[in-house]
N, C-alpha and C. Protein backbone atom coordinates (compact mmCIF):
# COMPACT_ATOMS: atom_id res chain seq x y z
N UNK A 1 -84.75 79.80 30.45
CA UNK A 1 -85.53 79.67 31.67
C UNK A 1 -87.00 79.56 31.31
N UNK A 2 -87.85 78.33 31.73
CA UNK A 2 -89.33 78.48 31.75
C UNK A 2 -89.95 79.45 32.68
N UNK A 3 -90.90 79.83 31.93
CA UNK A 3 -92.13 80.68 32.35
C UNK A 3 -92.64 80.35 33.92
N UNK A 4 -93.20 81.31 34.29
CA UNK A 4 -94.12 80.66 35.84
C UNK A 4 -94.84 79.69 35.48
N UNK A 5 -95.13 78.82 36.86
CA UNK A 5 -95.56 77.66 36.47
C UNK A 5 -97.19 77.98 36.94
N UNK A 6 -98.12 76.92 36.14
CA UNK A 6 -99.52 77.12 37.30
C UNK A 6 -99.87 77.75 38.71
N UNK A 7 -98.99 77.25 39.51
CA UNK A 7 -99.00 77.66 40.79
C UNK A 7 -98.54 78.97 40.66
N UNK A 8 -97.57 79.40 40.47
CA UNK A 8 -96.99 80.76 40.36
C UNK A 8 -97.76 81.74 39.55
N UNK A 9 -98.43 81.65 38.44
CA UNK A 9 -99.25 81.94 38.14
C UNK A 9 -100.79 82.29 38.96
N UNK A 10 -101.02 81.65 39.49
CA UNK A 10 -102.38 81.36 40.04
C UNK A 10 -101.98 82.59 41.53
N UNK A 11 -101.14 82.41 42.09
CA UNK A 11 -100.48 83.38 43.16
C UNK A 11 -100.41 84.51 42.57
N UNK A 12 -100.14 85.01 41.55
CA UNK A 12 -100.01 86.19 41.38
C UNK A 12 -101.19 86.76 41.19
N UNK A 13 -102.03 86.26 40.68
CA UNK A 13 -103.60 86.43 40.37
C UNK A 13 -104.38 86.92 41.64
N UNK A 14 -103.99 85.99 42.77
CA UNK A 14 -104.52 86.43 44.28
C UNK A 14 -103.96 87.36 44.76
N UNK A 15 -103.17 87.90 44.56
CA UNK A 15 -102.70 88.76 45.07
C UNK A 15 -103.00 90.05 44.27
N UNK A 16 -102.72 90.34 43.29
CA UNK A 16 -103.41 90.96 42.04
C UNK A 16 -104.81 91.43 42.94
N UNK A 17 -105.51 90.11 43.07
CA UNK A 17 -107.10 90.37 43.44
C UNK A 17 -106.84 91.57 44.92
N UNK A 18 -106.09 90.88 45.80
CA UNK A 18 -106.05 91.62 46.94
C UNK A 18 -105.86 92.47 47.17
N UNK A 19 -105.14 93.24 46.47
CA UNK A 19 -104.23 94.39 46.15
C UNK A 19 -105.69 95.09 45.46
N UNK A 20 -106.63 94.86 45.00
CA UNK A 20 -107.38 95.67 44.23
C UNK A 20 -108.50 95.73 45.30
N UNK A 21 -108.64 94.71 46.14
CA UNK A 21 -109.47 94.93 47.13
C UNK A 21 -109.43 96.05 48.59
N UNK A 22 -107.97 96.08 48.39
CA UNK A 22 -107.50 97.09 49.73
C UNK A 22 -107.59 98.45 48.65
N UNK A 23 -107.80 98.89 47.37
CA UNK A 23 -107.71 99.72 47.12
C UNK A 23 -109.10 100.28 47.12
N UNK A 24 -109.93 99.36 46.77
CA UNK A 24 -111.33 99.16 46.80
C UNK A 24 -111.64 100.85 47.93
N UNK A 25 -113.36 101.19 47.09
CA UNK A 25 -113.32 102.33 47.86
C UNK A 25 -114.88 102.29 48.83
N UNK A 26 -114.49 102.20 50.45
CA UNK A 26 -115.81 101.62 51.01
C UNK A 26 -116.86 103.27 51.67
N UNK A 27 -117.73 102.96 51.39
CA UNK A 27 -118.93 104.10 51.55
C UNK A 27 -119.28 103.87 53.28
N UNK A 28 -118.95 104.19 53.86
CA UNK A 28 -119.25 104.41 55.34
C UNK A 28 -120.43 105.82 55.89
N UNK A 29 -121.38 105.39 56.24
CA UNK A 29 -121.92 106.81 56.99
C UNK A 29 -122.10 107.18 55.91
N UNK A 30 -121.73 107.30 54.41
CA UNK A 30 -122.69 108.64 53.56
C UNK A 30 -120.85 108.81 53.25
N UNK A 31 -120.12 108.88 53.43
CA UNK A 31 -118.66 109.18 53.25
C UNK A 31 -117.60 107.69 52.59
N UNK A 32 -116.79 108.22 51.39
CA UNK A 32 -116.08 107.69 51.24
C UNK A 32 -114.70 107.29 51.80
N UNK A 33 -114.38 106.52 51.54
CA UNK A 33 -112.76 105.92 52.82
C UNK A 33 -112.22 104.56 52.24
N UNK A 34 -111.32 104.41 51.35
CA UNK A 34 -110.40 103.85 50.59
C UNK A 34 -109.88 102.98 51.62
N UNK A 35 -109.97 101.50 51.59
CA UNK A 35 -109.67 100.54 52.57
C UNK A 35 -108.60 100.53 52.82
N UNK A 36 -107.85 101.00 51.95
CA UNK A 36 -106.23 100.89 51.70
C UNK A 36 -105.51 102.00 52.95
N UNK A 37 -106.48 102.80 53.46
CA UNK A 37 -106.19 103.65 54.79
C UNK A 37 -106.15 102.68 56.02
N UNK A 38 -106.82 101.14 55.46
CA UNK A 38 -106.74 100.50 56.93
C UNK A 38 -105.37 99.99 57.62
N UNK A 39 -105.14 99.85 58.62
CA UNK A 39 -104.16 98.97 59.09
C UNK A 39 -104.58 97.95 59.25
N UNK A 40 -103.54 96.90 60.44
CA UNK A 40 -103.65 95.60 60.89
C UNK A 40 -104.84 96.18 62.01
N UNK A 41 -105.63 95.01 61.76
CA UNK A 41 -107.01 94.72 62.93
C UNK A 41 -108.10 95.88 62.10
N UNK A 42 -107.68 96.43 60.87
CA UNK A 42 -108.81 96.68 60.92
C UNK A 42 -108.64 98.50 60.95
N UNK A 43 -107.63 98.89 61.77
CA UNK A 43 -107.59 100.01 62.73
C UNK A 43 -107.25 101.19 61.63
N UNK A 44 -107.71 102.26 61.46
CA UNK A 44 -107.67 103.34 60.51
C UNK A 44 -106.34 104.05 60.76
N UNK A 45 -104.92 104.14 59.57
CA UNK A 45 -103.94 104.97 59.76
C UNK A 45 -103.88 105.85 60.08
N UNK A 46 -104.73 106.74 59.81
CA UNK A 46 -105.36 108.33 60.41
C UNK A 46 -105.63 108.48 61.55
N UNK A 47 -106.24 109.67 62.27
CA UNK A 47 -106.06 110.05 63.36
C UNK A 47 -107.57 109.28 64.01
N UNK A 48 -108.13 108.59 64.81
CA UNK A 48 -109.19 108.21 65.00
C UNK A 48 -110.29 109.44 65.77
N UNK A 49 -111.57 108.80 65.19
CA UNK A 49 -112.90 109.51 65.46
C UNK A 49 -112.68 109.18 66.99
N UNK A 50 -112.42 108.11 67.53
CA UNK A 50 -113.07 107.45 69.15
C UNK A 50 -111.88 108.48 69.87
N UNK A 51 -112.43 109.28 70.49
CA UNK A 51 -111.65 110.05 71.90
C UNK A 51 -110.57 109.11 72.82
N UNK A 52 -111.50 108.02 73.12
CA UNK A 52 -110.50 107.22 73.80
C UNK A 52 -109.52 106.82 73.33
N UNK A 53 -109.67 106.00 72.34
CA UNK A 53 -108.46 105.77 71.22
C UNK A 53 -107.37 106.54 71.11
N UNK A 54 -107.87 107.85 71.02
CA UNK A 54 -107.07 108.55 70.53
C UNK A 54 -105.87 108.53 71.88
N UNK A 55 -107.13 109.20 72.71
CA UNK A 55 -105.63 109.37 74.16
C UNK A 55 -105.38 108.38 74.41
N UNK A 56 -105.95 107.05 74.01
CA UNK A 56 -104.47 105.71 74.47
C UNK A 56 -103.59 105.94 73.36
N UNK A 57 -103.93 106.48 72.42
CA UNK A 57 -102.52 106.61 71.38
C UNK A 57 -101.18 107.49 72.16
N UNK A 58 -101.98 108.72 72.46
CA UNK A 58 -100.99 109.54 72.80
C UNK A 58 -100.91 108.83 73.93
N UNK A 59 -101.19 108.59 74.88
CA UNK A 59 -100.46 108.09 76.19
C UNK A 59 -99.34 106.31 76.13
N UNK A 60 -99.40 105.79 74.73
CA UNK A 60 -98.76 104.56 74.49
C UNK A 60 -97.22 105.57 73.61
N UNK A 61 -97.53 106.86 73.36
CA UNK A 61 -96.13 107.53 72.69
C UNK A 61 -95.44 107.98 73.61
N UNK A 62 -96.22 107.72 74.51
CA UNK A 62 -95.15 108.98 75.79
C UNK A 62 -94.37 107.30 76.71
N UNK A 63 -95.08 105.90 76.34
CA UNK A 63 -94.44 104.68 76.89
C UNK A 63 -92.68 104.90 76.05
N UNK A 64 -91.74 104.24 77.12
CA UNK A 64 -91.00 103.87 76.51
C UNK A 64 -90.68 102.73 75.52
N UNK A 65 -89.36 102.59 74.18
CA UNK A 65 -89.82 101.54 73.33
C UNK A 65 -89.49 99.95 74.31
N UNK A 66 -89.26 100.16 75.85
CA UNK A 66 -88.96 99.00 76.39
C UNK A 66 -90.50 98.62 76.63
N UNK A 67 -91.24 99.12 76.57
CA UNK A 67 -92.82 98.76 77.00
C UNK A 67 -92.98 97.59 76.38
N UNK A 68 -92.67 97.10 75.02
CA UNK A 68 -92.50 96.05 74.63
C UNK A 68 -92.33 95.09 75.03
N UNK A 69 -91.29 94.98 75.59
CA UNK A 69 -91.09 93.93 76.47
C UNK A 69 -91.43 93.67 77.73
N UNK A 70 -92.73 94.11 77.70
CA UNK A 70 -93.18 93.88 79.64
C UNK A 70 -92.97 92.57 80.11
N UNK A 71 -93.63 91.71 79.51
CA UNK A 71 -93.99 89.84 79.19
C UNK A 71 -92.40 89.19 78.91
N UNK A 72 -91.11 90.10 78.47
CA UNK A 72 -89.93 89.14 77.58
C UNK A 72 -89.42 88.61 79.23
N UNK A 73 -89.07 87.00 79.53
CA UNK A 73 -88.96 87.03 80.46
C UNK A 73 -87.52 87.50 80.88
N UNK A 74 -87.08 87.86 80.09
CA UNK A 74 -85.29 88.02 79.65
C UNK A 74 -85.36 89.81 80.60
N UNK A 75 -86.61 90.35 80.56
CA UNK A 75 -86.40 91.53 81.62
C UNK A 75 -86.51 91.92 83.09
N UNK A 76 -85.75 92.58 83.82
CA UNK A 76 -85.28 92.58 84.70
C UNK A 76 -86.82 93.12 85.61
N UNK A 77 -86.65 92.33 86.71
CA UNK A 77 -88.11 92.18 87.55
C UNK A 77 -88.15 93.82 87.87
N UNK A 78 -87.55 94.40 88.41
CA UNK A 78 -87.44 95.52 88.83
C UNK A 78 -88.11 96.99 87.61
N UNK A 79 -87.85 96.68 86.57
CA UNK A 79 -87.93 97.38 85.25
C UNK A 79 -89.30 97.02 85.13
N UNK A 80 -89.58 95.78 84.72
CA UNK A 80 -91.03 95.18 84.56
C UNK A 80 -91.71 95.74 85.27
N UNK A 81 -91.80 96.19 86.99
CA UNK A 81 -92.46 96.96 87.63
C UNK A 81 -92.78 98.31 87.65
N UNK A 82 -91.36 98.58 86.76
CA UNK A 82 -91.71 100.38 86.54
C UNK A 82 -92.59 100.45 85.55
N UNK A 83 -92.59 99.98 84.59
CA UNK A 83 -93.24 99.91 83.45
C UNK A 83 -94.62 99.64 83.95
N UNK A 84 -95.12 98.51 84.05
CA UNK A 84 -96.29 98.06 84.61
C UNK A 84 -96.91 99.09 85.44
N UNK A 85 -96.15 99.55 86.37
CA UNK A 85 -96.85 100.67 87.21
C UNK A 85 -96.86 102.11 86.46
N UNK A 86 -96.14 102.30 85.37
CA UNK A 86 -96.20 103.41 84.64
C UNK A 86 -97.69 103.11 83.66
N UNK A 87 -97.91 101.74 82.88
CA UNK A 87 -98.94 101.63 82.22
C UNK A 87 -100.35 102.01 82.70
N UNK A 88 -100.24 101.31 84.34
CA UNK A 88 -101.54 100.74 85.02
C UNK A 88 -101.89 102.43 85.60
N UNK A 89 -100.86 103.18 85.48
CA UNK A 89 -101.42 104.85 86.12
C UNK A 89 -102.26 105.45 84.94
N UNK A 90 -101.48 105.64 83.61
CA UNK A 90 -102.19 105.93 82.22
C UNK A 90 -103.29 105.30 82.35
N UNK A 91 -103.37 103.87 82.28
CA UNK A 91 -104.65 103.49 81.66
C UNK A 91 -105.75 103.67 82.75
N UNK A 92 -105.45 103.44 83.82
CA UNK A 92 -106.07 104.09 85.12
C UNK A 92 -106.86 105.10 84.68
N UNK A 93 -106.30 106.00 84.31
CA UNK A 93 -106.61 107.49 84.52
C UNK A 93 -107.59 107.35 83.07
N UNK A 94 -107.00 106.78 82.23
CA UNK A 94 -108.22 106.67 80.77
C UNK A 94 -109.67 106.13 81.23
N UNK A 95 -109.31 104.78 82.46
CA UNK A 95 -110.41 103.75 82.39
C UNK A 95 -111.54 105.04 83.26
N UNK A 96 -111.22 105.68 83.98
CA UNK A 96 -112.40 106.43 85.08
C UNK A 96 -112.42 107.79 83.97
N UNK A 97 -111.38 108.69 83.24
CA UNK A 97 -112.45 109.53 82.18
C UNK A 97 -113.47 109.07 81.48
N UNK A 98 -113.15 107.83 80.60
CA UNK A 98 -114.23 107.41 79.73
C UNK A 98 -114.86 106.12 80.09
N UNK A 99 -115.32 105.48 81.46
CA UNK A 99 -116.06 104.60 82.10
C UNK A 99 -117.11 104.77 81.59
N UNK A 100 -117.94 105.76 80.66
CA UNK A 100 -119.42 106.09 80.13
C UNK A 100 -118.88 105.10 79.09
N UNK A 101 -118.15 104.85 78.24
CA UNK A 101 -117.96 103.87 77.14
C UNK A 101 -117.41 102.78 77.33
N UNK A 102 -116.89 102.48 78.52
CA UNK A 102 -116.30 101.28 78.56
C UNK A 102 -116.95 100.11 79.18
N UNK A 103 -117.04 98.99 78.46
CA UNK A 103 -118.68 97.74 79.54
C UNK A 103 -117.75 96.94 79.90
């Protein structure tokens, strides 16, 4: 069997790179924080600094896992409404506590 070829080669290299970049260690505020704590968008695995954040976290754990599918059109109109009206009370209630942060 031959070796990787250029291309295959060259891929592993980028990735190599990337992998060293998420490990990479970023200085924030005077404090260190290892990128590799980030998630998708950006968003920190850990528990977040922002208050709000946080209680949309906890109030998206207490959603059921059908919340998902609010939008699938495959769900039943009736369901879609519970849900929807279960979201729009939570976030309701988030949008008028923290209206000082929200533009």
């Amino acid at each position: 069997r031959r070796g990787p070829s250029a291309v295959d080669a060259r891929q592993m290299v980028v990735s190599q790179r990337r992998r060293q970049r998420r490990r990479s260690v970023l200085v924030v505020a005077g404090r260190r924080r290892s990128s590799s704590t980030r998630g998708a968008l950006g968003r920190s695995r850990t528990a977040p600094r922002n208050p709000m954040l946080r209680e949309l976290r906890r109030l998206e754990a207490t959603w059921p896992a059908s919340m998902r599918r609010l939008f699938d059109p495959t769900l039943a109109a009736a369901r879609r409404e519970r849900l929807w009206d279960r979201m729009a009370a939570g976030c309701d209630a988030l949008r008028r506590r923290y209206a000082w942060c929200v533009p």
